[in-house]
PDB file of N, CA and C in Angstrom:
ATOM      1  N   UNK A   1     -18.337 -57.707  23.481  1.00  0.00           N
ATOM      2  CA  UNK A   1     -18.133 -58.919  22.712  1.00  0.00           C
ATOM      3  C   UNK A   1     -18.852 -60.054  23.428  1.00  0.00           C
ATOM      4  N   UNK A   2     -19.813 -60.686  22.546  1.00  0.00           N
ATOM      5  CA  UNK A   2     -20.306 -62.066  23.238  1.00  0.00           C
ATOM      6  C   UNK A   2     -19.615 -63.196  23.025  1.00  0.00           C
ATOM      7  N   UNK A   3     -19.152 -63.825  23.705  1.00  0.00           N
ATOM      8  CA  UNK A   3     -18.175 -65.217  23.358  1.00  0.00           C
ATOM      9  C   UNK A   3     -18.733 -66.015  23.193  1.00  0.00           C
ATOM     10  N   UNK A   4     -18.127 -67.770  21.987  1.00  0.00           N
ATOM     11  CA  UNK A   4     -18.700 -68.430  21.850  1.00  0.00           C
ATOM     12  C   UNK A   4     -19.655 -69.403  23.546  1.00  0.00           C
ATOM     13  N   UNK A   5     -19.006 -69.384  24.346  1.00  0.00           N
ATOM     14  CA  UNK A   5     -19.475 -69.809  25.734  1.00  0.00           C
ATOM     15  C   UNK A   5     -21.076 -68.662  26.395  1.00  0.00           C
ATOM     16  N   UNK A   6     -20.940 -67.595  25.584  1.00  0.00           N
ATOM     17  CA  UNK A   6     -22.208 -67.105  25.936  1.00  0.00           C
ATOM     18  C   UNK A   6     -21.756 -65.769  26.894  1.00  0.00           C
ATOM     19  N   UNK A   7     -20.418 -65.802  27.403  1.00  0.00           N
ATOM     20  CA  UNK A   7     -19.930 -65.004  28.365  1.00  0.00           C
ATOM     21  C   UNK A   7     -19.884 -63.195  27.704  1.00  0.00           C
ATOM     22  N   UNK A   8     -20.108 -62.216  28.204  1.00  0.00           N
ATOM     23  CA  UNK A   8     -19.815 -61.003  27.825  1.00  0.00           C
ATOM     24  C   UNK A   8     -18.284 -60.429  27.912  1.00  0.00           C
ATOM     25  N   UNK A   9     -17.535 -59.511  27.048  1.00  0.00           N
ATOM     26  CA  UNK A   9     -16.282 -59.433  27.466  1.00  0.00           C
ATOM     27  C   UNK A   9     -16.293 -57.965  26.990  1.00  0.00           C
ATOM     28  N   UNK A  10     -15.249 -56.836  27.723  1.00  0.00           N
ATOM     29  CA  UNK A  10     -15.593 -55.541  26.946  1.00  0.00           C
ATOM     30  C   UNK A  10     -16.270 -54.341  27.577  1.00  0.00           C
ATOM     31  N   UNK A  11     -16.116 -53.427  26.931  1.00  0.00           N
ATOM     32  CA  UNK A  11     -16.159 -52.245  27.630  1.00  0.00           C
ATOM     33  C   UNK A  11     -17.963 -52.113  26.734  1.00  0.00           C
ATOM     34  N   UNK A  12     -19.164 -51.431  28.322  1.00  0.00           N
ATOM     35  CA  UNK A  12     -20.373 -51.031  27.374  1.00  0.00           C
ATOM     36  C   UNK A  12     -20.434 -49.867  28.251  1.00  0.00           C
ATOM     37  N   UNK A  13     -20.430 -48.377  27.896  1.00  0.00           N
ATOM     38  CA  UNK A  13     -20.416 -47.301  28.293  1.00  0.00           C
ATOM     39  C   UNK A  13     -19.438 -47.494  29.845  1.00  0.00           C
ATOM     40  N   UNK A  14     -19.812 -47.063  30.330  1.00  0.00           N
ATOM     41  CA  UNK A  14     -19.200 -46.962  31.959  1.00  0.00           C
ATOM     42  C   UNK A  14     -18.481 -48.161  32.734  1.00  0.00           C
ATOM     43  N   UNK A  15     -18.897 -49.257  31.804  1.00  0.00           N
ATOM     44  CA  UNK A  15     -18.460 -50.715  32.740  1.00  0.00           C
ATOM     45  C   UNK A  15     -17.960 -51.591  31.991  1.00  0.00           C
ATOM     46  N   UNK A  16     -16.912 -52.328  32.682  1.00  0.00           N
ATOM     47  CA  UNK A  16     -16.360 -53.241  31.314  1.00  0.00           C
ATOM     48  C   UNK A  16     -16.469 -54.639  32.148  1.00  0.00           C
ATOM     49  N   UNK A  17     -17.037 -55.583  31.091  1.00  0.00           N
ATOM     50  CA  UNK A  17     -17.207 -57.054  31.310  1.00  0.00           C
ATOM     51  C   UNK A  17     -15.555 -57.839  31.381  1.00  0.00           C
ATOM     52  N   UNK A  18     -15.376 -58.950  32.251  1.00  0.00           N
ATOM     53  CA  UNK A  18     -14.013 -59.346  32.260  1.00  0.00           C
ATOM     54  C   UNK A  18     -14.188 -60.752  33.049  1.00  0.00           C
ATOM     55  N   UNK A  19     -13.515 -61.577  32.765  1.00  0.00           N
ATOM     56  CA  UNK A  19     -13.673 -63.200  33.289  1.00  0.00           C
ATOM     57  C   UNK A  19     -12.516 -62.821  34.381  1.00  0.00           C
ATOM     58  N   UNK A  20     -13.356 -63.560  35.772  1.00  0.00           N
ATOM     59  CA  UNK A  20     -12.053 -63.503  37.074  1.00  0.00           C
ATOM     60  C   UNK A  20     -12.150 -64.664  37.832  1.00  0.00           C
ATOM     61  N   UNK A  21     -12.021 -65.665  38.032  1.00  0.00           N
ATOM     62  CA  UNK A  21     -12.104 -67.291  38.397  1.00  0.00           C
ATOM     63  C   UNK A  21     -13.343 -68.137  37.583  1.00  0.00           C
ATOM     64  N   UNK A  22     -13.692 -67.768  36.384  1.00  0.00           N
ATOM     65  CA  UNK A  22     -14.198 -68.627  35.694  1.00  0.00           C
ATOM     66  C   UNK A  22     -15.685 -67.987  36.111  1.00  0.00           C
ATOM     67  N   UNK A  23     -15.757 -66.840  36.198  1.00  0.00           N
ATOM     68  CA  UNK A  23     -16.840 -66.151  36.310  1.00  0.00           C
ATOM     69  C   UNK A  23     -16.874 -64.675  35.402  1.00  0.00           C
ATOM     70  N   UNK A  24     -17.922 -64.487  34.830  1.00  0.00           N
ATOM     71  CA  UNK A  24     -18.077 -63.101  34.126  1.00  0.00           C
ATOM     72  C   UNK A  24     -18.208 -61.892  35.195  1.00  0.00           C
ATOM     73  N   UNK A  25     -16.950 -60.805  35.137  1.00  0.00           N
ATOM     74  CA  UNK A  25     -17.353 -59.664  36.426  1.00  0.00           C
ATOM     75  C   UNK A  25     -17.777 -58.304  35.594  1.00  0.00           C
ATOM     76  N   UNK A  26     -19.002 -57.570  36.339  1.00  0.00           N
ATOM     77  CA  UNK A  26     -19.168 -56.351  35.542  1.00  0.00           C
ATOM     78  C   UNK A  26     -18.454 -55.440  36.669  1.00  0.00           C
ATOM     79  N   UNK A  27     -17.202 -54.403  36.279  1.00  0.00           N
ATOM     80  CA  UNK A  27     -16.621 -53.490  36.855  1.00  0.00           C
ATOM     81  C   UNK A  27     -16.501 -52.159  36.541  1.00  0.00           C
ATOM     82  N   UNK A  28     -16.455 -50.955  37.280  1.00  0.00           N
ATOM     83  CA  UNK A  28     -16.881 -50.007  36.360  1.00  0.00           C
ATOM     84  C   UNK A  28     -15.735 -49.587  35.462  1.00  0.00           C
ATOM     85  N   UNK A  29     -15.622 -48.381  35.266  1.00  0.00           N
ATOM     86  CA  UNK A  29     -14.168 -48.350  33.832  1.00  0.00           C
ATOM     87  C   UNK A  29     -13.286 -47.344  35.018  1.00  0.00           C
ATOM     88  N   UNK A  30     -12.183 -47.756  34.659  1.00  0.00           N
ATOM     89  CA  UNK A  30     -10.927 -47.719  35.439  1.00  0.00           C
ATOM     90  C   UNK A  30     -11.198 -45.709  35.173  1.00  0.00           C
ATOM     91  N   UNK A  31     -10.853 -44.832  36.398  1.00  0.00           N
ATOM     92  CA  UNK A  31     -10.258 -43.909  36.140  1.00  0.00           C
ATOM     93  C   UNK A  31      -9.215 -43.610  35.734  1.00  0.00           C
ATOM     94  N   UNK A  32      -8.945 -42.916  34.411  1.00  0.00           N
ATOM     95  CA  UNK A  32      -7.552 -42.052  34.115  1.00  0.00           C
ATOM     96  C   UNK A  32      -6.820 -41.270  35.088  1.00  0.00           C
ATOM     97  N   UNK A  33      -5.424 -41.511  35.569  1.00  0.00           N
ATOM     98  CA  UNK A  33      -4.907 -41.070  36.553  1.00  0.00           C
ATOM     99  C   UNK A  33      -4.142 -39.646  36.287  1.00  0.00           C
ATOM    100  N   UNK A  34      -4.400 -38.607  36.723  1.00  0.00           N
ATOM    101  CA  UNK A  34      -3.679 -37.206  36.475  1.00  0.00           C
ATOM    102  C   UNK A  34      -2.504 -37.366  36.861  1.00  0.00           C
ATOM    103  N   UNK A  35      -1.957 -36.450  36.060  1.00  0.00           N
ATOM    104  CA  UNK A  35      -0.315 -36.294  36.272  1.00  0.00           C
ATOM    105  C   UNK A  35      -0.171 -35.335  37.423  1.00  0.00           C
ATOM    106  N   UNK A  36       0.938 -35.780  37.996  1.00  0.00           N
ATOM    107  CA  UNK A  36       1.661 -35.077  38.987  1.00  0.00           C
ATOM    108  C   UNK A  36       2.272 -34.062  38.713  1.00  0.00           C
ATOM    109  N   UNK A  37       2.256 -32.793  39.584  1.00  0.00           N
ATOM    110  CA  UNK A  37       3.269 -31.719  39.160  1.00  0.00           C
ATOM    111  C   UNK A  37       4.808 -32.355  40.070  1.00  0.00           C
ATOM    112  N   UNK A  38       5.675 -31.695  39.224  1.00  0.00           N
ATOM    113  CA  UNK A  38       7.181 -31.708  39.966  1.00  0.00           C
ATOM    114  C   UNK A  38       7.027 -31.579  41.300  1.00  0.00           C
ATOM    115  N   UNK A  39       6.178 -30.412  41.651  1.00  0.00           N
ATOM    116  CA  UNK A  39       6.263 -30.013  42.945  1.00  0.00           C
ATOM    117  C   UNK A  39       5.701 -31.589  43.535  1.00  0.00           C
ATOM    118  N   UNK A  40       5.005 -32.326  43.370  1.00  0.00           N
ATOM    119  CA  UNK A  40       4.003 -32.706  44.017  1.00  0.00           C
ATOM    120  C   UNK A  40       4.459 -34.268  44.046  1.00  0.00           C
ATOM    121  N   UNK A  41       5.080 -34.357  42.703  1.00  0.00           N
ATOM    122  CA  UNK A  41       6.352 -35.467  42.810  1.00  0.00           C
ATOM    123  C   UNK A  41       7.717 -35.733  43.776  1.00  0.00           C
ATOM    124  N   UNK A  42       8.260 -33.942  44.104  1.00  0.00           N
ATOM    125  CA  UNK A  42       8.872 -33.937  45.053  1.00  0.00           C
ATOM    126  C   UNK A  42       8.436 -34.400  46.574  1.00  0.00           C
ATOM    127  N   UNK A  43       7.090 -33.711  46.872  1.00  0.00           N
ATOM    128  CA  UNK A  43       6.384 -33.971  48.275  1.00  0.00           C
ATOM    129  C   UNK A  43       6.315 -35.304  48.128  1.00  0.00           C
ATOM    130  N   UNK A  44       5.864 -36.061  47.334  1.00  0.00           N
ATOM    131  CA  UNK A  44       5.498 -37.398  47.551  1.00  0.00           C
ATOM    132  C   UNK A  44       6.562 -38.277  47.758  1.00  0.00           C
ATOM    133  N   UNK A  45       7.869 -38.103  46.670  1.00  0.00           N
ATOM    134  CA  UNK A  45       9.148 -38.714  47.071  1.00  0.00           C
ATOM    135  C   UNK A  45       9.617 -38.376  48.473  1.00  0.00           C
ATOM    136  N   UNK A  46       9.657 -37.338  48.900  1.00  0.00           N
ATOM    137  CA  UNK A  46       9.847 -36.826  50.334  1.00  0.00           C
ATOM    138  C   UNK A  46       9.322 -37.773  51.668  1.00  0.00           C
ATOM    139  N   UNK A  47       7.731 -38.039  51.420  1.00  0.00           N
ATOM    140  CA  UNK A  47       6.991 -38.428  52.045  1.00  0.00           C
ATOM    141  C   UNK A  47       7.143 -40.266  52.069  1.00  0.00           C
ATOM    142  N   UNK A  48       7.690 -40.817  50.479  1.00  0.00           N
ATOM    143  CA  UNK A  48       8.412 -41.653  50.945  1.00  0.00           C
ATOM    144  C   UNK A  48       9.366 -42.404  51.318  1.00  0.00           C
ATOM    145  N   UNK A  49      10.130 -41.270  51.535  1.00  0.00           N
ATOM    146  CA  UNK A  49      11.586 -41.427  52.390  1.00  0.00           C
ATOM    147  C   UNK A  49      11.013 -41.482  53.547  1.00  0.00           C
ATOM    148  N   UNK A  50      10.422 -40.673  54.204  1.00  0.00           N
ATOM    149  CA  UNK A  50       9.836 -40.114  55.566  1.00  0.00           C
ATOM    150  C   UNK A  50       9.711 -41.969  55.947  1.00  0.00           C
ATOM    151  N   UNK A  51       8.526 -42.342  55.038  1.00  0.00           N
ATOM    152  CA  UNK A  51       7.840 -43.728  55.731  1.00  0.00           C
ATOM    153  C   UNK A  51       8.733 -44.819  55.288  1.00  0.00           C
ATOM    154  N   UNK A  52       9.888 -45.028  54.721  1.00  0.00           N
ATOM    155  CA  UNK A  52      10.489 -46.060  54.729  1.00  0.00           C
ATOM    156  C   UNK A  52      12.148 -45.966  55.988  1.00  0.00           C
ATOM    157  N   UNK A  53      11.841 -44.402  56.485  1.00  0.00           N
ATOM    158  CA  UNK A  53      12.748 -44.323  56.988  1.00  0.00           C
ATOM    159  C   UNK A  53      12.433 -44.773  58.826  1.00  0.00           C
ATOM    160  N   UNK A  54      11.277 -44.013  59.020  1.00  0.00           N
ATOM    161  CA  UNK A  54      10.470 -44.387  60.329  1.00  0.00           C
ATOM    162  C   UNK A  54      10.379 -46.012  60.480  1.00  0.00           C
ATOM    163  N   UNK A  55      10.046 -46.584  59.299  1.00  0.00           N
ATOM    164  CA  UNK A  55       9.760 -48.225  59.487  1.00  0.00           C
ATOM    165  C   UNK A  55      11.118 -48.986  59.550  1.00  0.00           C
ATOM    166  N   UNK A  56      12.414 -47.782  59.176  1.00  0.00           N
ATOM    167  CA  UNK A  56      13.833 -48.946  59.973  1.00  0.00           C
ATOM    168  C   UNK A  56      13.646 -48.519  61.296  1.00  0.00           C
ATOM    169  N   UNK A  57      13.098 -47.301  61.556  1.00  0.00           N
ATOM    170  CA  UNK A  57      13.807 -46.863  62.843  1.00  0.00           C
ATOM    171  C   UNK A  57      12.550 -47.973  63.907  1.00  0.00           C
ATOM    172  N   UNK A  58      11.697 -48.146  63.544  1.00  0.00           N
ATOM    173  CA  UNK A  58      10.414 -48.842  64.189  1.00  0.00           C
ATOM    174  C   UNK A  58      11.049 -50.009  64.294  1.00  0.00           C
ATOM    175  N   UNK A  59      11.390 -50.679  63.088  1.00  0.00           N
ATOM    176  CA  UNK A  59      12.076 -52.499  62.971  1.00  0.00           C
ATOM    177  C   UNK A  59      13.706 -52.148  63.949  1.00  0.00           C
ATOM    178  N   UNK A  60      14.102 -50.754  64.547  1.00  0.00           N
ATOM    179  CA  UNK A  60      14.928 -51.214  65.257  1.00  0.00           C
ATOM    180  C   UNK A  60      14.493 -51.041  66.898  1.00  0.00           C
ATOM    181  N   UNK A  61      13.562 -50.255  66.828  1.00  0.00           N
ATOM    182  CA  UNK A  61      13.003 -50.262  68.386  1.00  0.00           C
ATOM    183  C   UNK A  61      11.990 -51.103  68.778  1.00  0.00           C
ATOM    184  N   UNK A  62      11.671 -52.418  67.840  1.00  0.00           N
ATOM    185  CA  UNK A  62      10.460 -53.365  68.184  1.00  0.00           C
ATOM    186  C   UNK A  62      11.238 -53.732  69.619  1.00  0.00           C
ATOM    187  N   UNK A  63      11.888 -54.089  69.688  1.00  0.00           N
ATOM    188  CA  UNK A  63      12.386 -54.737  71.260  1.00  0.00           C
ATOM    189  C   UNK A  63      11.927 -54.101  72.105  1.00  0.00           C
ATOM    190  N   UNK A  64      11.870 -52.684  72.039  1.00  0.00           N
ATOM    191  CA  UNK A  64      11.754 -52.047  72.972  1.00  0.00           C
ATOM    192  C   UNK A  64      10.107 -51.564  73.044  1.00  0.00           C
ATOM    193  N   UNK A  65       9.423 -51.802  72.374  1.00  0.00           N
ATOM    194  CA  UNK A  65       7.797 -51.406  72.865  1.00  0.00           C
ATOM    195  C   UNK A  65       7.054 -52.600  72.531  1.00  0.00           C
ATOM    196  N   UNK A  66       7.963 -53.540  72.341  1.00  0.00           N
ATOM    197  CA  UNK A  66       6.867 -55.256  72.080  1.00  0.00           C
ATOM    198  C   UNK A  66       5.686 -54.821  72.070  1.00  0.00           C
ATOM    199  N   UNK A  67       5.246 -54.515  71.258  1.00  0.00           N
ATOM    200  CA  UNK A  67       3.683 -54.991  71.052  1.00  0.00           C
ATOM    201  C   UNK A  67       2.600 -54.300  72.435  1.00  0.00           C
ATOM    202  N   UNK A  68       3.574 -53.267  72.727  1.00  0.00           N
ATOM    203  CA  UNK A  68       2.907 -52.323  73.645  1.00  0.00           C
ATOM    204  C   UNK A  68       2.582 -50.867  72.860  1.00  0.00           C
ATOM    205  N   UNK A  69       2.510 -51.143  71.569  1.00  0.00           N
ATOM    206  CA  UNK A  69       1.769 -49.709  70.823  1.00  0.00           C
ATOM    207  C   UNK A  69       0.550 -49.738  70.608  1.00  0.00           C
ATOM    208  N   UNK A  70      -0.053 -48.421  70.406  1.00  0.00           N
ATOM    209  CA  UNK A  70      -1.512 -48.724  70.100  1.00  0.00           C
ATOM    210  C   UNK A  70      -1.296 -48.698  68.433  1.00  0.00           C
ATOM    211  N   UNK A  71      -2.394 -49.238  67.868  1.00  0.00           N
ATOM    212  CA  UNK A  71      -2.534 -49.145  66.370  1.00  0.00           C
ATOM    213  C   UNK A  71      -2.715 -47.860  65.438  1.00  0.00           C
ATOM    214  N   UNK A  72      -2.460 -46.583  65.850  1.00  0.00           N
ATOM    215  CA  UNK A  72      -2.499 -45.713  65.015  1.00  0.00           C
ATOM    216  C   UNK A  72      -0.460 -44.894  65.111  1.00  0.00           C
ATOM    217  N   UNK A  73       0.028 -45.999  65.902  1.00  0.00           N
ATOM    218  CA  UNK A  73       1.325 -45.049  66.003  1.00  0.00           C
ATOM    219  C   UNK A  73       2.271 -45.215  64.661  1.00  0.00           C
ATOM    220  N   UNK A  74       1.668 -45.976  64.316  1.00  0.00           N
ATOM    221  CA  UNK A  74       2.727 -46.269  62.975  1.00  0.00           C
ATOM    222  C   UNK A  74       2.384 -44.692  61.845  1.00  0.00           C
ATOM    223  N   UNK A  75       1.022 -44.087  61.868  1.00  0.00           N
ATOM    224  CA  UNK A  75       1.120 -43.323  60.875  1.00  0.00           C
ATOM    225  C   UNK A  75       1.144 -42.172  61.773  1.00  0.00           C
ATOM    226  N   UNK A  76       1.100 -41.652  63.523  1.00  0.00           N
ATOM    227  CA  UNK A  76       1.960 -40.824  64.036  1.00  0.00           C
ATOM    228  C   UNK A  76       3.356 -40.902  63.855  1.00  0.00           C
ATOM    229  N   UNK A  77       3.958 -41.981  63.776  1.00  0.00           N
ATOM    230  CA  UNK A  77       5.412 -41.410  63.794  1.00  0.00           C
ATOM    231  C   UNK A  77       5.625 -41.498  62.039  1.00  0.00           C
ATOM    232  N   UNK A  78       4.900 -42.107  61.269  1.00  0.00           N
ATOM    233  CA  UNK A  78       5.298 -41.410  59.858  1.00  0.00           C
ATOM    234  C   UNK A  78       5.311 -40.317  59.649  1.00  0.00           C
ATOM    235  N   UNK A  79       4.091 -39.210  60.148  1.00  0.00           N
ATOM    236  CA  UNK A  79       3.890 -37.663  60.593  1.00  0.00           C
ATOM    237  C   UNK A  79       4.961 -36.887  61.157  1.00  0.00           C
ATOM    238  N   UNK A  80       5.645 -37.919  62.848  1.00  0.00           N
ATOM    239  CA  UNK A  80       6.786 -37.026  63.134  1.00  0.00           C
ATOM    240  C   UNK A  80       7.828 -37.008  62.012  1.00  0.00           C
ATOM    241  N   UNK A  81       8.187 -37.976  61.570  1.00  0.00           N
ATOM    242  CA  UNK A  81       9.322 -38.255  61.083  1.00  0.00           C
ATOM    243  C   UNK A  81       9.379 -37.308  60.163  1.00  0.00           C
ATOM    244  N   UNK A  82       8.083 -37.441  58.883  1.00  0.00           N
ATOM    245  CA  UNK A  82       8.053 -36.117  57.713  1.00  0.00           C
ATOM    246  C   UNK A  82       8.282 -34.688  58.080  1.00  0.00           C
ATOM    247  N   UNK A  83       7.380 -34.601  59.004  1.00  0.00           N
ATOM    248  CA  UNK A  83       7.894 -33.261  59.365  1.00  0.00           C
ATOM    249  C   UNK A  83       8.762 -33.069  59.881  1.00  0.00           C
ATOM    250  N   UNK A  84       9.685 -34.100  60.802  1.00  0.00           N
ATOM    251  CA  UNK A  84      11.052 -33.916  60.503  1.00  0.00           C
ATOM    252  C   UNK A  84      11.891 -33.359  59.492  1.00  0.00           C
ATOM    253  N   UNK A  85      11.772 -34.274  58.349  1.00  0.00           N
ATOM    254  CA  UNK A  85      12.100 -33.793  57.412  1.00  0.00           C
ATOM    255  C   UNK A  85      11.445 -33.085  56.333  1.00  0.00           C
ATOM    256  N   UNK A  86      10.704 -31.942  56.562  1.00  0.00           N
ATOM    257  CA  UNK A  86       9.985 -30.783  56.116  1.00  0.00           C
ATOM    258  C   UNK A  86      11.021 -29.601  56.970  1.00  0.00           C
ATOM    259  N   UNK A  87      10.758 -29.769  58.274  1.00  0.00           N
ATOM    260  CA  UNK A  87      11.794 -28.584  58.641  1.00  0.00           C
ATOM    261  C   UNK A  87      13.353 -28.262  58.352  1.00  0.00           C
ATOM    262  N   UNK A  88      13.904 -29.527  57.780  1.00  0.00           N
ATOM    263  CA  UNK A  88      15.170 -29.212  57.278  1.00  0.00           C
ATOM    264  C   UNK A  88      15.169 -27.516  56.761  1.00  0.00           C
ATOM    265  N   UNK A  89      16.404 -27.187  57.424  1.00  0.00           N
ATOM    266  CA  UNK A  89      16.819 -26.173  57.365  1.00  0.00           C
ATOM    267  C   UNK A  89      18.241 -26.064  56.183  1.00  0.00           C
ATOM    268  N   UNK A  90      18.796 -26.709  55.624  1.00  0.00           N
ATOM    269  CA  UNK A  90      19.492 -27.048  54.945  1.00  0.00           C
ATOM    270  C   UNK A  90      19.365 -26.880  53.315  1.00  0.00           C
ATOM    271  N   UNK A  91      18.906 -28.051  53.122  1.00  0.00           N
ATOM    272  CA  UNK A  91      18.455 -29.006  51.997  1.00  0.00           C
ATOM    273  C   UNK A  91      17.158 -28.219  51.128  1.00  0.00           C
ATOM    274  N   UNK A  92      17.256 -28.350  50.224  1.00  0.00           N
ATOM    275  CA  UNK A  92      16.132 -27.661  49.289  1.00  0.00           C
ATOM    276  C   UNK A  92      14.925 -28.811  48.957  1.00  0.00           C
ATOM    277  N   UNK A  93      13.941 -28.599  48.714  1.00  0.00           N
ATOM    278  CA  UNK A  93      12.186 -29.486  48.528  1.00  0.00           C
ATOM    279  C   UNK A  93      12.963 -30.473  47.761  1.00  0.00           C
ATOM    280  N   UNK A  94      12.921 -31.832  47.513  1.00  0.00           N
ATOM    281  CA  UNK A  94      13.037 -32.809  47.113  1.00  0.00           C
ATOM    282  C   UNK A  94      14.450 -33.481  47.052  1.00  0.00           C
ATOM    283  N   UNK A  95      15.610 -32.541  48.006  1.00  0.00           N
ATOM    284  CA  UNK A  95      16.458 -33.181  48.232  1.00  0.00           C
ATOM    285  C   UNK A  95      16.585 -33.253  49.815  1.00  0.00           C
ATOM    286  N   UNK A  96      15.691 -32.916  50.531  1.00  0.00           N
ATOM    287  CA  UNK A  96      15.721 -33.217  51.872  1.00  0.00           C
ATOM    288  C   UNK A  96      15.700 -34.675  52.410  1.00  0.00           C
ATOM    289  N   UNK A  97      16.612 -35.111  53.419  1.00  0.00           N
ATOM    290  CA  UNK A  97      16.201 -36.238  54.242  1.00  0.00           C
ATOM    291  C   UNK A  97      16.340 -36.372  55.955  1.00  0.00           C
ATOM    292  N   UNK A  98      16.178 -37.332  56.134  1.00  0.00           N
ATOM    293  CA  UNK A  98      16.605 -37.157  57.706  1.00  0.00           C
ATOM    294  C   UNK A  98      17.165 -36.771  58.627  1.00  0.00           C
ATOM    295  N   UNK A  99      18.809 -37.003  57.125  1.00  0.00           N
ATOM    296  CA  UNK A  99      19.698 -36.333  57.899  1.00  0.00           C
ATOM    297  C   UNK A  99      19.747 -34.753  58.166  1.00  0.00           C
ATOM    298  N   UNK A 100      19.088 -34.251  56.884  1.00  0.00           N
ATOM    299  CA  UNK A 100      19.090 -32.559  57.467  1.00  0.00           C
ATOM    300  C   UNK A 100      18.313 -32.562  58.201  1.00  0.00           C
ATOM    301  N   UNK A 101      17.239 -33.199  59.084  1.00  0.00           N
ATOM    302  CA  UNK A 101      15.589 -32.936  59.523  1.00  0.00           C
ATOM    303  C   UNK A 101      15.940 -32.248  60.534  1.00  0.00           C
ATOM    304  N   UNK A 102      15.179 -31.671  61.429  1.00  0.00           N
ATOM    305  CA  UNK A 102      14.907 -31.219  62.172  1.00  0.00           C
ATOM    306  C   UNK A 102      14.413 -32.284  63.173  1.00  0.00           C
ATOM    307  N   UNK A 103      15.522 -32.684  64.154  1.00  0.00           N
ATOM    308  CA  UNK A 103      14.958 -34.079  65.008  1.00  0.00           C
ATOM    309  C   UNK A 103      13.936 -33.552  66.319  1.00  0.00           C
ATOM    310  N   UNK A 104      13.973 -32.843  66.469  1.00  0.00           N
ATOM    311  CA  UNK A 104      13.759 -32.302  67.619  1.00  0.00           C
ATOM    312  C   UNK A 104      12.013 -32.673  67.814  1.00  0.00           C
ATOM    313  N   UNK A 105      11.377 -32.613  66.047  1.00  0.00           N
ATOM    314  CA  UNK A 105      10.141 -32.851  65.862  1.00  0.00           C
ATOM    315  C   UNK A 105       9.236 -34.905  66.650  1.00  0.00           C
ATOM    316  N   UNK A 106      10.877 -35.330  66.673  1.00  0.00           N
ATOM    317  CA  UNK A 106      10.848 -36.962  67.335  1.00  0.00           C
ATOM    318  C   UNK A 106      10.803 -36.653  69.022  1.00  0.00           C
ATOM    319  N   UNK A 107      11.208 -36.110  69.886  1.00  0.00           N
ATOM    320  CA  UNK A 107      11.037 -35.738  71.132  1.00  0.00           C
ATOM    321  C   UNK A 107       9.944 -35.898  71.525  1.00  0.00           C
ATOM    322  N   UNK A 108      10.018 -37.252  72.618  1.00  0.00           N
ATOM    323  CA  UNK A 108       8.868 -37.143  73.631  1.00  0.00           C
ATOM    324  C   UNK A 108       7.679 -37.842  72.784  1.00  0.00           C
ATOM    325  N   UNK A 109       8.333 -38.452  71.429  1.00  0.00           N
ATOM    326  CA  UNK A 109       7.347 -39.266  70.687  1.00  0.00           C
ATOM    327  C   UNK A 109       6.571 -40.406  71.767  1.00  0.00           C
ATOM    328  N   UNK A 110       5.367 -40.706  71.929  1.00  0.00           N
ATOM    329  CA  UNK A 110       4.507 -42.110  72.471  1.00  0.00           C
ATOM    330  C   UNK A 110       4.143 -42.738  71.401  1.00  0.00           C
ATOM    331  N   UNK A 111       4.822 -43.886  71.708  1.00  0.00           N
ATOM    332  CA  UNK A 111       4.375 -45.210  70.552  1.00  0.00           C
ATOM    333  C   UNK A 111       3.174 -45.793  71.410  1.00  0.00           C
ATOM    334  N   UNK A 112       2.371 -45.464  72.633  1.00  0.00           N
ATOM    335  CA  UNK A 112       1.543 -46.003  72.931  1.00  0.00           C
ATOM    336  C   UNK A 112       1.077 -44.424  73.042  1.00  0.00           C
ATOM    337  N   UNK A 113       0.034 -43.689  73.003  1.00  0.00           N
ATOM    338  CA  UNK A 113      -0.970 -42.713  73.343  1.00  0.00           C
ATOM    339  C   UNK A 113      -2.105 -43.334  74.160  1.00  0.00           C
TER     340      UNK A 113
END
């Protein structure tokens, strides 16, 4: 679509025209997002228990490693923590949490490497 201002608006094969601070942007066309299987809905819900659960346990041990971590420990201990709770021995795929986990996988964790 050409607008009375002269501006383009609209989808032309692969790219769609769109106004974003008073400027015309050409962007390409959004991918269609595939559906998730159950299974895969489960892992992912899993995975974010895992990382909202590590980030209390992190917001309760800031005192204790002030700003003495290196920058990749936040997605090591998201790792321990999941597979924490992957080894649950208990709990069946998408009702697992911490509490069944397998802690043992947190042992000897370094928030600094």
């Amino acid at each position: 679509i050409l607008e009375r201002n002269g501006a383009l608006h609209g989808t032309a094969g692969t790219v769609v025209f769109r106004r974003f601070r008073n400027s015309t942007v050409v962007q390409g066309l959004p991918k269609r997002k595939k559906k998730q299987t159950p299974a895969s809905q489960a892992s992912a819900g899993e995975f974010g228990l895992a990382s909202t659960a590590a980030a209390a346990i992190r917001l309760v041990l800031r005192s204790v490693f002030r700003n003495r971590h290196d920058g990749a420990m936040v997605n090591r201990f998201n790792s321990a923590v999941y597979q924490s709770i992957l080894r649950s021995k208990t709990a069946l795929r998408g009702a697992r949490d911490l509490h069944d986990g397998d802690l043992s996988c947190l042992e000897g964790f370094e928030f600094n490497a």
